[in-house]
C-alpha atoms as a PDB file:
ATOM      1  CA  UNK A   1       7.131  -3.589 -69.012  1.00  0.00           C
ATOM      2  CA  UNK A   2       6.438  -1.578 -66.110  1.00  0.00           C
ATOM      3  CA  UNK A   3       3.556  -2.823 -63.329  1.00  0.00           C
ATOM      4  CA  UNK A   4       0.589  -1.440 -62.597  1.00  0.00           C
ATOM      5  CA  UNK A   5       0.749   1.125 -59.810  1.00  0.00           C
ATOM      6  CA  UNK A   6      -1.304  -0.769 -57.373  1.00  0.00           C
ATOM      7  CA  UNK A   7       0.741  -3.895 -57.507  1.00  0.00           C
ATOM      8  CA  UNK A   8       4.229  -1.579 -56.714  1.00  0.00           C
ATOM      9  CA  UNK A   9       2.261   0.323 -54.138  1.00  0.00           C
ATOM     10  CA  UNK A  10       1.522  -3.193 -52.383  1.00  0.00           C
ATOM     11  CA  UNK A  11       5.101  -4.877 -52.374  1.00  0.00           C
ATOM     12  CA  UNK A  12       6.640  -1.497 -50.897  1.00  0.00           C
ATOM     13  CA  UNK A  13       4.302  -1.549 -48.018  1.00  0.00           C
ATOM     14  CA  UNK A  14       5.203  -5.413 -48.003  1.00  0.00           C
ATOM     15  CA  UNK A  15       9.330  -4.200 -47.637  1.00  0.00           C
ATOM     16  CA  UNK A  16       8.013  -1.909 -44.814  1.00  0.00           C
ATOM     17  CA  UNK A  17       6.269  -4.610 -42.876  1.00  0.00           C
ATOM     18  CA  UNK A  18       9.207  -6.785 -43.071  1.00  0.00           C
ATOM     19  CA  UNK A  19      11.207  -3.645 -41.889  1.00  0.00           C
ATOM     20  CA  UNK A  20       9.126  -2.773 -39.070  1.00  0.00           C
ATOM     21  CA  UNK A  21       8.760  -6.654 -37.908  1.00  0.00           C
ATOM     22  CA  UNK A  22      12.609  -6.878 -38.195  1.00  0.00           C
ATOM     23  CA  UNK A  23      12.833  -4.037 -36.074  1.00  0.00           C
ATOM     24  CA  UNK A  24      10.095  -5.206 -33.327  1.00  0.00           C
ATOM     25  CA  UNK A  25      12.501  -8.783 -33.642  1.00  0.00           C
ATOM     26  CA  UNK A  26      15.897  -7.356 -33.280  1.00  0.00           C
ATOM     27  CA  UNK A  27      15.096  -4.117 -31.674  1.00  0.00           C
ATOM     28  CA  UNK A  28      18.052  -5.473 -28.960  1.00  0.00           C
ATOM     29  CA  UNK A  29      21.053  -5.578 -31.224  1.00  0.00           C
ATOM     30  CA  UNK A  30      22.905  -3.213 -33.541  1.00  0.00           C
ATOM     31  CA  UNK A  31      20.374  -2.585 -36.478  1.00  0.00           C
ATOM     32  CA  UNK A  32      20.296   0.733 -38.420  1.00  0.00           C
ATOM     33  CA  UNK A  33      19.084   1.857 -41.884  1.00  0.00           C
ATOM     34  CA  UNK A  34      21.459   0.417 -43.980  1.00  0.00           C
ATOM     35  CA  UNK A  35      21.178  -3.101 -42.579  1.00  0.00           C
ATOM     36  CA  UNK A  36      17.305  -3.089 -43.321  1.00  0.00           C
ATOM     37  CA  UNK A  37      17.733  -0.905 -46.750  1.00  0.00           C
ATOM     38  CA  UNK A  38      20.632  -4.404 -47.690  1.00  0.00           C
ATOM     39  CA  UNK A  39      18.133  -7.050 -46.711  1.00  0.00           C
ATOM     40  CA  UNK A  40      15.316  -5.749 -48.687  1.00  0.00           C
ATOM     41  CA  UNK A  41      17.759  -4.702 -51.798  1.00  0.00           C
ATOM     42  CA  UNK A  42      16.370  -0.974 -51.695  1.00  0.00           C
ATOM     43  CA  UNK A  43      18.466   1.782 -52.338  1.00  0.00           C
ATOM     44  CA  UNK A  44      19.158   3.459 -48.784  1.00  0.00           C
ATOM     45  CA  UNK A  45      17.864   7.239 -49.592  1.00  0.00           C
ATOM     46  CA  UNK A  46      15.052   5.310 -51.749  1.00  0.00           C
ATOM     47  CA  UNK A  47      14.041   3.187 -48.101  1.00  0.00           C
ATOM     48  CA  UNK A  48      14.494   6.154 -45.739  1.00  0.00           C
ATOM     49  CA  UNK A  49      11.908   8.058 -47.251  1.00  0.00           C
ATOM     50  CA  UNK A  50       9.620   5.212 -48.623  1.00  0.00           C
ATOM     51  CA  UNK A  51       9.802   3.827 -44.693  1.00  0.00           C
ATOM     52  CA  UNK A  52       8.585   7.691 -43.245  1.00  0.00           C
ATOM     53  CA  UNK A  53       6.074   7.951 -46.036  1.00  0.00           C
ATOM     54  CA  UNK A  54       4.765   5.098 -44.868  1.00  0.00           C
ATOM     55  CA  UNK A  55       4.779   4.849 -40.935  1.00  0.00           C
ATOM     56  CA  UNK A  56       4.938   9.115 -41.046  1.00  0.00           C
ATOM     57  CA  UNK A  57       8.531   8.691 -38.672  1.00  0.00           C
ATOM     58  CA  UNK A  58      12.266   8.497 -39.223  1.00  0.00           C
ATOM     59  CA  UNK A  59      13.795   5.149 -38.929  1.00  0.00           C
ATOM     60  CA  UNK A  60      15.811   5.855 -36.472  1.00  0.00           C
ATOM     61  CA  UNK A  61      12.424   7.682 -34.399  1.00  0.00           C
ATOM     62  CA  UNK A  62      10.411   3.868 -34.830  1.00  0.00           C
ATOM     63  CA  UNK A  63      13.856   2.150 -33.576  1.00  0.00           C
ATOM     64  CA  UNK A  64      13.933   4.299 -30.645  1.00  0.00           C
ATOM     65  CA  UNK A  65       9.970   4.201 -30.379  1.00  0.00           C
ATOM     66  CA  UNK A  66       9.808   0.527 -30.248  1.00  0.00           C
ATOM     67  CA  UNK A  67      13.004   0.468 -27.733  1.00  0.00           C
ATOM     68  CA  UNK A  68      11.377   2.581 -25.563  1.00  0.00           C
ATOM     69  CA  UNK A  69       7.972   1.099 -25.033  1.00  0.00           C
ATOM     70  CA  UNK A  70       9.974  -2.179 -24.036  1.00  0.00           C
ATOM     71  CA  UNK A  71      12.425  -0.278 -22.028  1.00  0.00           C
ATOM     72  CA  UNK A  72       9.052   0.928 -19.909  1.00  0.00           C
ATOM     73  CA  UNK A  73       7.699  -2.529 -19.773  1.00  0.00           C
ATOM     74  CA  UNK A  74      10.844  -3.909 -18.377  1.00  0.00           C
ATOM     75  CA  UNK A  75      11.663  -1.218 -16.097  1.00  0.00           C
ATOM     76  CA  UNK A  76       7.604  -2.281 -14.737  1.00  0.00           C
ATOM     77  CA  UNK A  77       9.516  -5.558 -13.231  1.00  0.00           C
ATOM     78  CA  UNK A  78      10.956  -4.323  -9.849  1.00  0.00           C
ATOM     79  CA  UNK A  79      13.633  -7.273 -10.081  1.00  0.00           C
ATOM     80  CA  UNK A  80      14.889  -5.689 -13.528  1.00  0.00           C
ATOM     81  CA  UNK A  81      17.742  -3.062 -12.826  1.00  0.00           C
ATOM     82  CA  UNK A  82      18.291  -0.436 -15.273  1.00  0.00           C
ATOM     83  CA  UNK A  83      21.589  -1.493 -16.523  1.00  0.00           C
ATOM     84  CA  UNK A  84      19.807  -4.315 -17.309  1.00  0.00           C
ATOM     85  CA  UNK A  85      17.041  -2.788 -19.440  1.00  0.00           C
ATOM     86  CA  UNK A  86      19.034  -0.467 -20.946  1.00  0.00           C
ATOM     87  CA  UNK A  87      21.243  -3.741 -22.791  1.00  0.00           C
ATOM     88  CA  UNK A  88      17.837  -5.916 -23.082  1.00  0.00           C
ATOM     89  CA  UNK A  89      16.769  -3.037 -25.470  1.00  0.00           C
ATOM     90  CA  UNK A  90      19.782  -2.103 -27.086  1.00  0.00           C
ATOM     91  CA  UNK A  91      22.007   0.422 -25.499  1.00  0.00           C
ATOM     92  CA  UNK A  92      25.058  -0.947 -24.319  1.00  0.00           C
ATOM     93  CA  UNK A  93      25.989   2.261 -22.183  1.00  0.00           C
ATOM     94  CA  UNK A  94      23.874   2.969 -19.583  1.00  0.00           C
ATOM     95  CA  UNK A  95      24.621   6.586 -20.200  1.00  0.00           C
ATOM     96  CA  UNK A  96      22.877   6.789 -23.234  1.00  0.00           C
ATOM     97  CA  UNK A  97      20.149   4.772 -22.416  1.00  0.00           C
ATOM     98  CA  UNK A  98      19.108   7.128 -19.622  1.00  0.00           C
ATOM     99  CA  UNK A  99      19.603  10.089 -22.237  1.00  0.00           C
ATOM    100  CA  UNK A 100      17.701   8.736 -24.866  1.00  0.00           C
ATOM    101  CA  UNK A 101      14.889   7.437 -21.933  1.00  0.00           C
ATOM    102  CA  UNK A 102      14.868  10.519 -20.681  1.00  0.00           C
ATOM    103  CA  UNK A 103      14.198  12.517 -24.034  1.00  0.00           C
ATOM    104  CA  UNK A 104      10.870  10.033 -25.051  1.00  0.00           C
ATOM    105  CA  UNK A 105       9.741  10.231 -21.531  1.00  0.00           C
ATOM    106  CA  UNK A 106      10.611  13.586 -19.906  1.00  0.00           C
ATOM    107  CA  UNK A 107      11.687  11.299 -16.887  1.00  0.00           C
ATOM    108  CA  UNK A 108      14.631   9.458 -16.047  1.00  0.00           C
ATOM    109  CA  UNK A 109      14.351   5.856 -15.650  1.00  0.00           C
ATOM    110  CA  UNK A 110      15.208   6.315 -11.725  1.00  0.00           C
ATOM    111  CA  UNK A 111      12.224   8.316 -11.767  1.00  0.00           C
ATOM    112  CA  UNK A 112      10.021   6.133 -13.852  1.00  0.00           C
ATOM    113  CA  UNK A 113      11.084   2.631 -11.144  1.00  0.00           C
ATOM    114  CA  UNK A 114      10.463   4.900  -8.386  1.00  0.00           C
ATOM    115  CA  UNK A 115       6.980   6.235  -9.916  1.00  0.00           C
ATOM    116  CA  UNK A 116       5.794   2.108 -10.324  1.00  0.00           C
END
């Protein structure tokens, strides 16, 4: 027996909300697609597209959106270096932080401390 359409509609967006609130939760550690796609017991190509249907971005875009915006509020605190930031938001290597900081923002993160 197959449900109505309504009632599947509604627990998908439910799976996203759990996804996105898992994401805002462990934004810090090593999370990607297939972690979240596991938990939820969705088939990973079925997730990916059901999760940018839904919040209109990649997965990996909302990971790096939600980084970001805490990477900024951190990098507010004068007494917060940027190695710092970069592993309280989930980039291990500097490096790459300031790359991927630098991509969202058009700045560096030197540039963004010395703007505040």
């Amino acid at each position: 027996q197959t449900r109505p359409e309504a009632a599947v509609n509604q627990e998908e967006k439910t799976v996203i909300g759990f996804a996105k609130k898992y994401i805002r939760d462990n934004f810090s550690k090593d999370i990607d697609m297939a972690i979240i796609s596991n938990m939820v017991s969705m088939n990973y190509c079925y997730f990916s597209k059901l999760f940018k249907d839904e919040t209109g971005m990649k997965f990996s875009d909302y990971l790096t959106r939600v980084r970001m915006e805490e990477a900024k509020k951190l990098l507010d605190d004068a007494c917060i270096r940027i190695r710092e930031a970069a592993i309280r938001v989930g980039y291990p290597n500097p490096k790459h932080f300031t790359r991927a900081f630098k991509n969202y923002y058009g700045i560096s993160p030197e540039q963004y401390k010395k703007g505040n």
